[in-house]
Protein backbone atom coordinates (compact mmCIF):
# COMPACT_ATOMS: atom_id res chain seq x y z
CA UNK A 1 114.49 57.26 58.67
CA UNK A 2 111.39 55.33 59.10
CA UNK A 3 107.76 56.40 59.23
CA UNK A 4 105.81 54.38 61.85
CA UNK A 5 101.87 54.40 61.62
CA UNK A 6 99.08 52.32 63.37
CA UNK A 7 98.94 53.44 66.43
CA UNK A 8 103.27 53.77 66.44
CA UNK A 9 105.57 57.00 67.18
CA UNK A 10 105.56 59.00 63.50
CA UNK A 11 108.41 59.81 62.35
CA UNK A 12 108.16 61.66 58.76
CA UNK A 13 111.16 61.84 56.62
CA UNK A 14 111.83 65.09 54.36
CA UNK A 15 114.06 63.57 51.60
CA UNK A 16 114.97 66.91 49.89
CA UNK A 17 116.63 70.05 51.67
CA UNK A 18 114.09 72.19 50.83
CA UNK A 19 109.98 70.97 50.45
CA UNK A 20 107.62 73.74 49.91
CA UNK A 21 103.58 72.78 49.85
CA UNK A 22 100.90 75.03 49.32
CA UNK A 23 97.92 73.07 50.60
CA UNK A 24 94.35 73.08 50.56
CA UNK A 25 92.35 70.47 52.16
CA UNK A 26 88.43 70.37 51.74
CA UNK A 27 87.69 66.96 54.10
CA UNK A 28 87.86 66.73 57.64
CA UNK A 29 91.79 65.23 58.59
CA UNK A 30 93.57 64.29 61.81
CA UNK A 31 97.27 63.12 62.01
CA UNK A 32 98.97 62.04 64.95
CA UNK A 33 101.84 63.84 67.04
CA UNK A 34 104.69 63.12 64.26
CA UNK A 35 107.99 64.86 63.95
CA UNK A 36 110.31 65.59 60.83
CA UNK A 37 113.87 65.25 60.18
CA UNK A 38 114.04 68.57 59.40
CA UNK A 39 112.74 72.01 60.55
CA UNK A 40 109.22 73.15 59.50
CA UNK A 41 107.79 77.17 58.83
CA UNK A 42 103.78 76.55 58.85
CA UNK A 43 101.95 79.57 57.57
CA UNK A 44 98.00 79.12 58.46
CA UNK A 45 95.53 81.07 55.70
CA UNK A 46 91.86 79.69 56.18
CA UNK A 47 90.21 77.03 57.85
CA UNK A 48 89.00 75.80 61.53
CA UNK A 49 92.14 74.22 63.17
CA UNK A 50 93.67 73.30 66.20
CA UNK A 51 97.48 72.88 66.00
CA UNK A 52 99.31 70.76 68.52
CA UNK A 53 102.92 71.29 69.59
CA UNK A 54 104.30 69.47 72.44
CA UNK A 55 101.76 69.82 75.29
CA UNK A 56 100.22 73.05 74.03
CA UNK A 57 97.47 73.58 71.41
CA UNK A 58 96.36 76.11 69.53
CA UNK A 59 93.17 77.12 67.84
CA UNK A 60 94.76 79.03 64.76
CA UNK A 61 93.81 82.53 62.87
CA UNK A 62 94.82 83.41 59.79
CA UNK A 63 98.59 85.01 59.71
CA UNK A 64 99.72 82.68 62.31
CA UNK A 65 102.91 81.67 61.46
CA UNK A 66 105.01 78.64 63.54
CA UNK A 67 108.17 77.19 63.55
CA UNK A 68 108.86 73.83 64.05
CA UNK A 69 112.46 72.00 64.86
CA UNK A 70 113.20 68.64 64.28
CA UNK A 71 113.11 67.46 68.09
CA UNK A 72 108.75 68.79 68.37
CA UNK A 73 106.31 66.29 68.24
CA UNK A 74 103.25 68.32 66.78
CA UNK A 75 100.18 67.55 65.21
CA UNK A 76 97.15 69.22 63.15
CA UNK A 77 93.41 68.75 63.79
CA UNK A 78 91.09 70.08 61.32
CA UNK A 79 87.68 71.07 63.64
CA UNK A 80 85.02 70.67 60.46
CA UNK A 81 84.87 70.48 56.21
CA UNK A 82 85.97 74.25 56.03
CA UNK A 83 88.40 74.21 53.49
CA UNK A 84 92.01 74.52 54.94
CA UNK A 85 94.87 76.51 53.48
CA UNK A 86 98.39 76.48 54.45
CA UNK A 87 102.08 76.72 53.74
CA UNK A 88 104.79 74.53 54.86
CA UNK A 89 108.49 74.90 53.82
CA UNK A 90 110.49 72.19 55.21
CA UNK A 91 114.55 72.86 55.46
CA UNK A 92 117.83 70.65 56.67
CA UNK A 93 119.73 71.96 59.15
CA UNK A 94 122.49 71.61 56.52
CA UNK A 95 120.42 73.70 53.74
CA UNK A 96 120.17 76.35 56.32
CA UNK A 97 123.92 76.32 57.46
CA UNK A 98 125.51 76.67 54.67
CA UNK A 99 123.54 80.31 53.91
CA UNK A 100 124.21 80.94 57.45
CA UNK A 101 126.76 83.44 58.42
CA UNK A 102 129.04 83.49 61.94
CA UNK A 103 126.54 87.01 62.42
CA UNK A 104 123.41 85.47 61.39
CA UNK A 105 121.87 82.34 61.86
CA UNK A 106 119.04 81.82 59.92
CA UNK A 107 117.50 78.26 62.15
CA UNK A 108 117.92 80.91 65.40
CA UNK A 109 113.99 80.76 65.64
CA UNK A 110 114.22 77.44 65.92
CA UNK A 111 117.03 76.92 68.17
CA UNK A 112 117.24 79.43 70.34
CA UNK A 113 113.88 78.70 72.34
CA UNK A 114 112.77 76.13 74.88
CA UNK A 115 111.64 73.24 73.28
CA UNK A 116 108.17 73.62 72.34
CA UNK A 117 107.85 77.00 73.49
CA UNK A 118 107.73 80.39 71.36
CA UNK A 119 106.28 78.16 67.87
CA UNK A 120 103.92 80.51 67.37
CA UNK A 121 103.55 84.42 66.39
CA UNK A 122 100.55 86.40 64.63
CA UNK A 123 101.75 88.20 62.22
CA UNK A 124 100.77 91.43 61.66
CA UNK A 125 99.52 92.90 57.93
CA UNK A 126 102.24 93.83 56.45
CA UNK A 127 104.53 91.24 57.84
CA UNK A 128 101.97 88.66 56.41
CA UNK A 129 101.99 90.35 52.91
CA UNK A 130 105.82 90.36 52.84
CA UNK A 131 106.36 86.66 53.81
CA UNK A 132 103.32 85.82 50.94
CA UNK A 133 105.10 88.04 48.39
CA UNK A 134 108.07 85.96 49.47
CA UNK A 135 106.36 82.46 49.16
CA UNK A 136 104.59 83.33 45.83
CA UNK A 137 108.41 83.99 44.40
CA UNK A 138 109.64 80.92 45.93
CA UNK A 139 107.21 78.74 44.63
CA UNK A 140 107.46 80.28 41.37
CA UNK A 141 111.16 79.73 41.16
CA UNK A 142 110.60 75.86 42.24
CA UNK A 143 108.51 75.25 38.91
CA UNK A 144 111.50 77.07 36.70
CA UNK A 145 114.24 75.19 35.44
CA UNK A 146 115.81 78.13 33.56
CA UNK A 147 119.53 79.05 33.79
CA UNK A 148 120.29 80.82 37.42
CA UNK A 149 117.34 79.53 39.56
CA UNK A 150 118.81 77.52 41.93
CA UNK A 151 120.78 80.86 43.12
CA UNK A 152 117.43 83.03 42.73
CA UNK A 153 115.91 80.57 45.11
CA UNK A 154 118.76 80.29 47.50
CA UNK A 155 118.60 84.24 47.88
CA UNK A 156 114.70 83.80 48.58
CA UNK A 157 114.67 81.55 51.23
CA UNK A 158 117.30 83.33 52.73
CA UNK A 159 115.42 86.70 52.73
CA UNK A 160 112.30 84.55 53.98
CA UNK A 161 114.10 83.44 56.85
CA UNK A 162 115.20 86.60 57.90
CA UNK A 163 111.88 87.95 58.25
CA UNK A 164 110.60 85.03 59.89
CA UNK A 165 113.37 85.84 61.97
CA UNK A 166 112.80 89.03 62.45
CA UNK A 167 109.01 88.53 63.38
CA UNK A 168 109.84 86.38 65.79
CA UNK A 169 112.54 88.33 67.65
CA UNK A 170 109.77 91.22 67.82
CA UNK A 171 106.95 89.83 68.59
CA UNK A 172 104.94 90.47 71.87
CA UNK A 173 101.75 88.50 70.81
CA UNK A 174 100.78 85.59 73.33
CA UNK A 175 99.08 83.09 71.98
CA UNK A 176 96.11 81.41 73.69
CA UNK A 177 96.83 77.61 74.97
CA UNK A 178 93.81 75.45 75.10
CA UNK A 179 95.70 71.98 75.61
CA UNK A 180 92.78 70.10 78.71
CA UNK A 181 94.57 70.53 81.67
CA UNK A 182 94.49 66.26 82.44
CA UNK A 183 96.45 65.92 79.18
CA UNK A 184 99.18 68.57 80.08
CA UNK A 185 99.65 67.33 83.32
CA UNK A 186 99.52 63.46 82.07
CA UNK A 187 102.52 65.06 79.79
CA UNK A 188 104.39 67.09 82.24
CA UNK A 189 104.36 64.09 84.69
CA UNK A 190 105.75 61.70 81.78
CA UNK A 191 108.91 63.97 81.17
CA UNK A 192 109.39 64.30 84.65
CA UNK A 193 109.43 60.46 84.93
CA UNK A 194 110.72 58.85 81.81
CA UNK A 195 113.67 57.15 83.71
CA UNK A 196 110.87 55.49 86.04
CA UNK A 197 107.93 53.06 85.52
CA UNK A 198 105.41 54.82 84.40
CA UNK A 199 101.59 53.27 84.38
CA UNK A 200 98.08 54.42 84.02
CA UNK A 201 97.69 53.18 87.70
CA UNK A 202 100.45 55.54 89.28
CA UNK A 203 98.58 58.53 86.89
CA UNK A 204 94.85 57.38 88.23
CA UNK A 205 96.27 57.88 91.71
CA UNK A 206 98.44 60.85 90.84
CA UNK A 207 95.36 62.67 89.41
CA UNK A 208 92.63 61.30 91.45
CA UNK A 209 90.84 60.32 88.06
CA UNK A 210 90.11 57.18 86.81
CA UNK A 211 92.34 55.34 84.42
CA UNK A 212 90.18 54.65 81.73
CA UNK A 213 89.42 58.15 81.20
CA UNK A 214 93.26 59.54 81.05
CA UNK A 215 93.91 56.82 78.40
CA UNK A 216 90.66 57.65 76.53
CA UNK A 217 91.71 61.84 76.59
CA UNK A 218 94.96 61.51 75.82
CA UNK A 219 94.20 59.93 72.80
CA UNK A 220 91.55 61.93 71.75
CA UNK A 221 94.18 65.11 72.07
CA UNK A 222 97.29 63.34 71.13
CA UNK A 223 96.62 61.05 68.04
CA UNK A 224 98.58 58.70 70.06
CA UNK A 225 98.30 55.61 72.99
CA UNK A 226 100.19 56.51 76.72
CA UNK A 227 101.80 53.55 75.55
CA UNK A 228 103.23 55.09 72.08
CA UNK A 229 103.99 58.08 73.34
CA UNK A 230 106.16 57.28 76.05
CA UNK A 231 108.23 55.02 74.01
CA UNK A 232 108.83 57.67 71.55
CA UNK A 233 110.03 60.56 74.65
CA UNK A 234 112.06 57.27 76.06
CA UNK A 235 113.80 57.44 72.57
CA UNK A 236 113.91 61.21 72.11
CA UNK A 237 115.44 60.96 75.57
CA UNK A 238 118.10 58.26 74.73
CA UNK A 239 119.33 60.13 71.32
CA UNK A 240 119.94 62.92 74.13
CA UNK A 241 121.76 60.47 76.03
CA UNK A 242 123.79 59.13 73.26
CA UNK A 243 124.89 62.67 71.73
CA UNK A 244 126.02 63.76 75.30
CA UNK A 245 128.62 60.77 75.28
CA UNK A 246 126.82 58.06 76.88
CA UNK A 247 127.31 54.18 76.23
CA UNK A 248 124.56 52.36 74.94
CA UNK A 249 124.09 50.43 77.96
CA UNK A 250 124.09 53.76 80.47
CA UNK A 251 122.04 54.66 78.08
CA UNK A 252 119.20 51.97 78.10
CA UNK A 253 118.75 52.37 81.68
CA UNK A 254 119.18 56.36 81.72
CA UNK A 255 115.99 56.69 79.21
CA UNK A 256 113.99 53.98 80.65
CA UNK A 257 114.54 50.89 79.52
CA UNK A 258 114.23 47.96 81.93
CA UNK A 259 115.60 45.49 79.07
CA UNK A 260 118.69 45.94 76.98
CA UNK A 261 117.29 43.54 73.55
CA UNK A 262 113.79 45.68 74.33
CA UNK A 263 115.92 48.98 73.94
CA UNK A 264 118.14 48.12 70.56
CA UNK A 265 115.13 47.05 69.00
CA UNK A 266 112.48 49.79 70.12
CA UNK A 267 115.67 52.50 68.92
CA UNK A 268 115.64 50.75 65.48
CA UNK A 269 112.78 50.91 65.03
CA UNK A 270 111.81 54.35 65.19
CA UNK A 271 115.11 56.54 64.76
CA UNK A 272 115.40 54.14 61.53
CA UNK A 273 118.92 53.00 62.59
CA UNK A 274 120.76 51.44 65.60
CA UNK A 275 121.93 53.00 68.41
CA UNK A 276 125.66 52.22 67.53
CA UNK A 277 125.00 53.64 64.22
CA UNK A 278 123.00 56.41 65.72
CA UNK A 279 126.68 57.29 67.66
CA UNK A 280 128.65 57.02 64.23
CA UNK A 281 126.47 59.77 63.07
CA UNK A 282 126.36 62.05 65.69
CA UNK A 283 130.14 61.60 65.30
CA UNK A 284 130.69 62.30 62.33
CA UNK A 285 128.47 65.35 62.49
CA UNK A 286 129.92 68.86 62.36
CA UNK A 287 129.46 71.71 64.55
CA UNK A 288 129.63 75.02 62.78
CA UNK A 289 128.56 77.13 65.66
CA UNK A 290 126.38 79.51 64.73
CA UNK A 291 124.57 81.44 67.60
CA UNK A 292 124.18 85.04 66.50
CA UNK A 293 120.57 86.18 67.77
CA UNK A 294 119.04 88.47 65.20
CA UNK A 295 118.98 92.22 66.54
């Protein structure tokens, strides 16, 4: 996979199965909307944020805990020079599988929700204190290279995603979205149009508001150019396209794409590999099923 910057769709490769950071950042930072080839636990602790999922943001408190899957585009905007504290454990879908069982699977928090929907839950005290108790052993196994580790830290992660789990089957916190109306909408319409021509000229007149001033808030909020970001949901849209069975052609056309040679090369690009390739993979790909719902 590649990693596009300069204005690009982001696309951030996790090269092991499992990445745990403990982070603190003491300088103002903004990334753009970027996604990850694997599935991402973010624990907040301290600092002035707003977290972006999707079209929704988030101004975050301290015990917020989200979870990320690999198809959410999401982005962090620190607000000032507070310092910023947070935890991020990045797992394969593989990792995950294979401690999986047919009654519990532990990625159901990520898969088992509309996409972009349900990321985020507060957790309460003593949830909070038993997923930190549970982070501080898992990072302390990571630095050990003593006999028996590797099983220690297998049987950590797995009782950390069960909690997560658990938190997130019983929550009934509602988080607060403060994504600007213009920019949701100027998102909402682009999904609902992606297999059309889509301009700033058709928004100006869809929104009664000039064009200039879409382009210049959607960046602002996004990290991202109208332009970027609808190629990248034209090629989350054609991977869709692909895995459901159809050709590359169909395909093209389906997700957008008014030229075929424009298509093959934008899909390069960014997924990192061609879209013939793309259906090798997705081939060769197994299905273990796992749907259990923890109770």
């Amino acid at each position: 996979m590649r990693c596009l910057v300069n204005g690009s769709y982001l696309y951030d490769p996790i090269l092991p199965e499992l990445l745990y950071l403990h982070r603190v950042t003491t300088y103002p930072l903004e990334s753009s909307y970027h996604r990850h080839d694997a599935y991402e636990v973010y624990l907040f602790l301290r600092g002035n944020v707003n977290f972006y999922i999707e079209n929704h943001c988030y101004h975050l408190e301290p015990g917020d805990l989200l979870v990320i899957s690999p198809e959410e585009m999401h982005r962090s905007y620190i607000m000032d020079d507070s310092e910023y504290e947070r935890i991020t454990i990045n797992l394969k879908n593989t990792y995950l599988r294979r401690m999986s069982t047919p009654s519990t699977s532990l990625s159901a928090c990520f898969d088992y929700r509309p996409k972009g929907k349900g990321n985020i839950v507060h957790l309460e005290q003593e949830q909070l204190k038993q997923i930190l108790r549970l982070a501080a052993e898992l990072e302390n196994l990571l630095a050990s290279d003593v006999y028996g580790t590797d099983v220690k830290i297998n049987a950590v992660v797995a009782q950390l995603m069960v909690a997560i789990n658990v938190s997130y089957h019983e929550t009934t916190s509602i988080p607060t979205d403060i994504m600007p109306e213009l920019v949701c909408k100027t998102m909402d319409y682009i999904e609902e149009h992606l297999a059309q021509e889509i301009t700033l000229s058709k928004l100006a007149k869809m929104f009664y508001i000039n064009s200039t001033h879409i382009s210049r808030q959607f960046k602002k909020h996004t990290g991202l150019t109208l332009r970027s970001y609808i190629l990248g949901r034209r090629i989350e849209l054609a991977k869709y396209c692909l895995s459901d069975g159809l050709s590359i052609t169909e395909t093209c056309f389906q997700s957008g794409f008014r030229d075929y040679a424009n298509f093959i090369r934008s899909f390069t690009r960014i997924v990192g590999i061609s879209p013939g390739k793309f259906v090798k993979q997705e081939r060769n790909n197994t299905d273990y099923g796992y749907n259990k719902i923890p109770q």
